[in-house]
N, C-alpha and C. Protein backbone atom coordinates (compact mmCIF):
# COMPACT_ATOMS: atom_id res chain seq x y z
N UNK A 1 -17.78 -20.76 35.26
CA UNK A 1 -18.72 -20.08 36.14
C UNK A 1 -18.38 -18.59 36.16
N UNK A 2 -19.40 -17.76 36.38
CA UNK A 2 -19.40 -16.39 36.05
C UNK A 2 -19.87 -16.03 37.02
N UNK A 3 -19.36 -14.93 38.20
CA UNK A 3 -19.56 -14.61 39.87
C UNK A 3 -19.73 -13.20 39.44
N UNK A 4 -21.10 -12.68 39.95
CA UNK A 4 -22.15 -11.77 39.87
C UNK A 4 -22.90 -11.27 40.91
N UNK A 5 -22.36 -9.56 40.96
CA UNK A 5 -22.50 -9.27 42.18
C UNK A 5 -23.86 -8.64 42.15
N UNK A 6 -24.86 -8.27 43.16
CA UNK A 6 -25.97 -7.67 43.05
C UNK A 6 -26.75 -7.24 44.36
N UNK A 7 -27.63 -6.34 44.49
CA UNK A 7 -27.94 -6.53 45.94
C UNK A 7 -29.66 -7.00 46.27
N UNK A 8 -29.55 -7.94 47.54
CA UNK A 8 -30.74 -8.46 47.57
C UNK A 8 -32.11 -7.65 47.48
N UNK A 9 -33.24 -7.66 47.33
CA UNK A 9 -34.44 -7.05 47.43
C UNK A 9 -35.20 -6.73 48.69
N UNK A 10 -34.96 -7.43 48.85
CA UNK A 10 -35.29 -7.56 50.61
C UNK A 10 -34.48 -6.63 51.59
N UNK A 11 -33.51 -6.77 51.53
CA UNK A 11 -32.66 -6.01 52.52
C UNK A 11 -31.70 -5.33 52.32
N UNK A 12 -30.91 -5.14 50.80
CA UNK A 12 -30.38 -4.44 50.01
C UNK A 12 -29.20 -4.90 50.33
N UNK A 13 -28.61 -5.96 51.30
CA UNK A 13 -26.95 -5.77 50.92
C UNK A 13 -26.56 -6.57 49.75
N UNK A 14 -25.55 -6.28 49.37
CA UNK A 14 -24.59 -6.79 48.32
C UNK A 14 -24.40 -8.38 48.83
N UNK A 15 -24.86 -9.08 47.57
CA UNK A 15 -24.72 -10.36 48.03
C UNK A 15 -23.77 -10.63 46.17
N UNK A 16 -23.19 -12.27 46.44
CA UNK A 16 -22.74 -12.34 45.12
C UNK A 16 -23.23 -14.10 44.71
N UNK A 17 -23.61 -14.52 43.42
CA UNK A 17 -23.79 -15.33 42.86
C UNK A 17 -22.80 -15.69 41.81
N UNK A 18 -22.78 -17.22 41.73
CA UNK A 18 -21.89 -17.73 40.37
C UNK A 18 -23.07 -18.47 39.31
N UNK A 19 -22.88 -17.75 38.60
CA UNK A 19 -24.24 -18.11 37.24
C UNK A 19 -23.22 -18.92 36.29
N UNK A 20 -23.93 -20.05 36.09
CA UNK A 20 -23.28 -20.81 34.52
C UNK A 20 -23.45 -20.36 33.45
N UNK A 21 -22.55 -20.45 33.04
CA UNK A 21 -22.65 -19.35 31.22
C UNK A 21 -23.43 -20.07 30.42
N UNK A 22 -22.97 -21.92 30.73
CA UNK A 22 -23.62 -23.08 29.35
C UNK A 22 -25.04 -23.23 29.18
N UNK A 23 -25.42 -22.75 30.44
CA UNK A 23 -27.14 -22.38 30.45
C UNK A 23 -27.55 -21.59 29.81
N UNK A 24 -28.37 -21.24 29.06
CA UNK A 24 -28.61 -19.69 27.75
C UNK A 24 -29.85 -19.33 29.17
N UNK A 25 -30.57 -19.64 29.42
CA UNK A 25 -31.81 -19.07 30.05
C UNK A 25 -31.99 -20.05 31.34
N UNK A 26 -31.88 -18.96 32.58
CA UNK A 26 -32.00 -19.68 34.09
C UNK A 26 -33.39 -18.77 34.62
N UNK A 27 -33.79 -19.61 35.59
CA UNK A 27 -35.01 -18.85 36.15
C UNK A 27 -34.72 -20.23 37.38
N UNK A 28 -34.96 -19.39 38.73
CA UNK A 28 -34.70 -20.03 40.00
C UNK A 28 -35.03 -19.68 41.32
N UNK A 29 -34.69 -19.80 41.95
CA UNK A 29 -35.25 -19.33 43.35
C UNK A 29 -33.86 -19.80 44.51
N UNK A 30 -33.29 -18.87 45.27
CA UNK A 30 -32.20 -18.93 46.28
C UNK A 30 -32.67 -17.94 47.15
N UNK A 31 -32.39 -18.73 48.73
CA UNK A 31 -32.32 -17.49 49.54
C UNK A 31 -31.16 -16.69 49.55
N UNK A 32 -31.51 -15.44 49.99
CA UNK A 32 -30.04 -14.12 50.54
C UNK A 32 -29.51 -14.74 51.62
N UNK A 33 -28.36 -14.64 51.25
CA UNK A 33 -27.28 -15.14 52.80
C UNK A 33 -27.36 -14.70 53.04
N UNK A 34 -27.91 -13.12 53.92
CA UNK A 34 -27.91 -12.29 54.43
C UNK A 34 -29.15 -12.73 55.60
N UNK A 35 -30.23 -12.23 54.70
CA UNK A 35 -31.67 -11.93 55.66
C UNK A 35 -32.41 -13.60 55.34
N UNK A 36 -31.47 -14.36 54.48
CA UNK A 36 -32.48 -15.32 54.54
C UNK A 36 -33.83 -15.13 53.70
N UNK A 37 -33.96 -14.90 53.15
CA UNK A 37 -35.43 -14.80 52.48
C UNK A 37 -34.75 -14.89 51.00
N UNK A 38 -36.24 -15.36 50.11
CA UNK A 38 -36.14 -16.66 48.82
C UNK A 38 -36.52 -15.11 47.82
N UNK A 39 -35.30 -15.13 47.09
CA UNK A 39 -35.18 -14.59 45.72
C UNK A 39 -35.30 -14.90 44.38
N UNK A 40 -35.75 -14.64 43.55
CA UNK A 40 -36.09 -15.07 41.95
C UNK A 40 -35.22 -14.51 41.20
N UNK A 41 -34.34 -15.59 40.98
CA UNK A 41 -32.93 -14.96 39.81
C UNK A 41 -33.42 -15.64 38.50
N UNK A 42 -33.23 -14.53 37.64
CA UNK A 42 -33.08 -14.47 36.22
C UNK A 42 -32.62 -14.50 35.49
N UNK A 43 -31.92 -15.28 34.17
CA UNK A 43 -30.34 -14.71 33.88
C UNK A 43 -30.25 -15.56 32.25
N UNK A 44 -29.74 -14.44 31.53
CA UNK A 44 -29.89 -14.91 30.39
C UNK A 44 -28.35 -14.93 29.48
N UNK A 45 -27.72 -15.97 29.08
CA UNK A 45 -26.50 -15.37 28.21
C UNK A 45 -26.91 -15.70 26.62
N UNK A 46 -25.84 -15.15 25.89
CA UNK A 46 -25.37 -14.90 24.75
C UNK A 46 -24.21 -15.27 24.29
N UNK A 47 -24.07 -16.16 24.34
CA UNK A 47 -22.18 -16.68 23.47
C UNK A 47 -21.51 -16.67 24.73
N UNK A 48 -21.99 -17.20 26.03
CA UNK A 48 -21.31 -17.07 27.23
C UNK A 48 -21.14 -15.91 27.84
N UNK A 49 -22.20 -14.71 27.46
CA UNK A 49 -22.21 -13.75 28.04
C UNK A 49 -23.18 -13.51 28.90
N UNK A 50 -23.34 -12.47 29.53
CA UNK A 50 -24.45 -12.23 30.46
C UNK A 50 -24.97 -11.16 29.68
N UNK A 51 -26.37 -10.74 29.34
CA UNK A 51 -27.05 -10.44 28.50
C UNK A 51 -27.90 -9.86 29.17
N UNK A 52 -28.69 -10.69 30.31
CA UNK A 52 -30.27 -9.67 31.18
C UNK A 52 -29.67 -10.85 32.45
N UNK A 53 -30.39 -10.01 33.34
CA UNK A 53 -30.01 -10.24 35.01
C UNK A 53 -30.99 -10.01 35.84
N UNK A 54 -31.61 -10.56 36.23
CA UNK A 54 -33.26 -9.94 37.22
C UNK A 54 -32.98 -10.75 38.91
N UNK A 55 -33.21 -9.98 39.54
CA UNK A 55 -33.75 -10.34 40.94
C UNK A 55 -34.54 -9.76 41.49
N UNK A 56 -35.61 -10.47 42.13
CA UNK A 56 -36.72 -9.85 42.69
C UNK A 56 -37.44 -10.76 44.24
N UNK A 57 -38.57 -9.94 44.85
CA UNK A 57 -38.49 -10.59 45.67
C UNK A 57 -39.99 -11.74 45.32
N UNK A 58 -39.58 -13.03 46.20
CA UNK A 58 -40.63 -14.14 45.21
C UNK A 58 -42.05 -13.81 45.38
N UNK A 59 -42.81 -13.95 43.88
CA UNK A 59 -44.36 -13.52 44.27
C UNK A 59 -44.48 -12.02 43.95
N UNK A 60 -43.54 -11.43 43.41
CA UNK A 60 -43.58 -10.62 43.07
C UNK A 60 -43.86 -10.02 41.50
C-alpha cells in the first residue's frame, strides 16, 4: 500500500489516502474525513508506481 497525501476539494485540508499499487487503474468515490463530503479519486500506476492522481469534487 502506497499512503498519499492531498488536499480535499471541498474544504482544502490535507487529508491522506493509501492507494494499492496492484491495481494499474482506480476510479472511486470516498468521503473527506474532514468535511465529510464524497470525493472522486483517480489513480493510475506503472510498475507499482503512481503515475496520474485526480481528486475532484463528485459531479464534477
Amino acid at each position: 500500500m502506497l499512503e498519499h497525501f492531498f488536499n480535499c476539494p471541498y474544504c482544502g485540508e490535507e487529508i491522506s489516502m493509501l492507494l494499492d499499487p496492484s491495481v494499474r487503474q482506480q476510479v472511486y468515490v470516498e468521503d473527506c474525513e474532514v468535511c465529510c463530503n464524497p470525493m472522486e479519486i483517480s489513480a493510475e500506476f506503472t510498475n507499482a508506481e503512481l503515475v496520474y492522481f485526480e481528486v475532484r469534487e463528485l459531479g464534477q
